[in-house]
Protein backbone atom coordinates (compact mmCIF):
# COMPACT_ATOMS: atom_id res chain seq x y z
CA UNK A 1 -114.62 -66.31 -17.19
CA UNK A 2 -117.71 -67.51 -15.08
CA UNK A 3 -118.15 -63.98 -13.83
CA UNK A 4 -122.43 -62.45 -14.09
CA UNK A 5 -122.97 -59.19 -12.63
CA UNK A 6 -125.81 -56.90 -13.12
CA UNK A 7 -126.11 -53.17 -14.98
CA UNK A 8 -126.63 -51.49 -11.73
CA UNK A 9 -123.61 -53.35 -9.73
CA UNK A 10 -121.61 -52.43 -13.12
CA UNK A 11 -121.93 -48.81 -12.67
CA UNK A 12 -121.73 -48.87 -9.07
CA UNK A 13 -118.17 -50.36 -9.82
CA UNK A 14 -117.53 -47.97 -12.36
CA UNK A 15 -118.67 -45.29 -9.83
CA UNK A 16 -116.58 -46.57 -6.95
CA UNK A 17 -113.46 -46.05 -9.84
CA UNK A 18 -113.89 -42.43 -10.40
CA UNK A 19 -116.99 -42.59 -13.51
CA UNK A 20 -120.22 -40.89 -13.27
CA UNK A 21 -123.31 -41.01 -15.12
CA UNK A 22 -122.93 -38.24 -18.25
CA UNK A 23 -126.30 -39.13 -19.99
CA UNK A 24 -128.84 -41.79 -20.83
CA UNK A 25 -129.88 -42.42 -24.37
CA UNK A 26 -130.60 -45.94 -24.82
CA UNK A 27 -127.65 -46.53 -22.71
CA UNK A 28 -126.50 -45.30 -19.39
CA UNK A 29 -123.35 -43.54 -20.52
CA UNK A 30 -120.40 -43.60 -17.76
CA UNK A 31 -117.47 -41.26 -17.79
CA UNK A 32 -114.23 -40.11 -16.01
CA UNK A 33 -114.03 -37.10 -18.08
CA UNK A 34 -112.01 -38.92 -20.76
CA UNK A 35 -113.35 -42.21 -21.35
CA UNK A 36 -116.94 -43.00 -22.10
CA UNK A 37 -118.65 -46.02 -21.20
CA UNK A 38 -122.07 -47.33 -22.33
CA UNK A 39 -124.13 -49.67 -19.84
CA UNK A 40 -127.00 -51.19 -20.05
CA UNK A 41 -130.42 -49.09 -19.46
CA UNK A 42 -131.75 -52.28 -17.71
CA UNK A 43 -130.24 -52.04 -13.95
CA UNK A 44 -131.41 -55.49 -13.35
CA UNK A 45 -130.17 -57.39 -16.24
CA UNK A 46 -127.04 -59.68 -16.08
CA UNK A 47 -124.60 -58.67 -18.21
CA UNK A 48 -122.85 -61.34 -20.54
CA UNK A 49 -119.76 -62.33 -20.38
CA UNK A 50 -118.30 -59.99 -23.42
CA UNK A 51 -120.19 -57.01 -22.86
CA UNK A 52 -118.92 -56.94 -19.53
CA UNK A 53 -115.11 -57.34 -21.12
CA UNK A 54 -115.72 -54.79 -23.63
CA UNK A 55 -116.62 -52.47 -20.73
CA UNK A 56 -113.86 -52.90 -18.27
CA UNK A 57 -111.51 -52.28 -21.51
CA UNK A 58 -113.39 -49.35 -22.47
CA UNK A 59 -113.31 -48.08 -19.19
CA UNK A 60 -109.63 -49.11 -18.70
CA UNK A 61 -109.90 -50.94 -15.71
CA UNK A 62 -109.22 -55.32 -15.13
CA UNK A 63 -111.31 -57.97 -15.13
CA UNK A 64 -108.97 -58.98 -11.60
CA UNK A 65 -109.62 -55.62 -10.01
CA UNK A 66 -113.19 -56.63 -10.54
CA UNK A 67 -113.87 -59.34 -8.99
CA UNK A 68 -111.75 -57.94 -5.73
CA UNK A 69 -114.30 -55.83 -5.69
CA UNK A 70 -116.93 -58.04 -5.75
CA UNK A 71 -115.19 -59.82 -3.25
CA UNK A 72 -113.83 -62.66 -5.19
CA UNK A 73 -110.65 -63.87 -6.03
């Protein structure tokens, strides 16, 4: 996949599809009112490669849609 981003870009892309922050536990947890997505507590860290999978699935979005928004193709 070849694709890093950090915690903090990950919920501002999460936030730019409709998901706001519901609560932080040890987690930031992301929601649209039906789905809930955990992110990292650590806004700086890069996520890897499978966690950030596992959260574009969870939050029903693509790994394409993605990287349009982070301008790449």
């Amino acid at each position: 996949m070849g694709l890093t981003i950090s915690a903090k870009d990950m919920m501002r892309y999460l936030e730019a599809r409709g998901f706001y922050l519901a609560r932080t536990t040890g987690h930031h947890i992301m929601t649209d009112g039906i789905r809930k997505v955990p992110v990292s507590k650590h806004p700086t860290e890069e996520l890897k490669p499978g966690t950030i999978r596992g959260i574009i699935k969870s939050a029903g979005l693509t790994i394409e849609d993605l990287k349009e928004w982070m301008g790449r193709e």
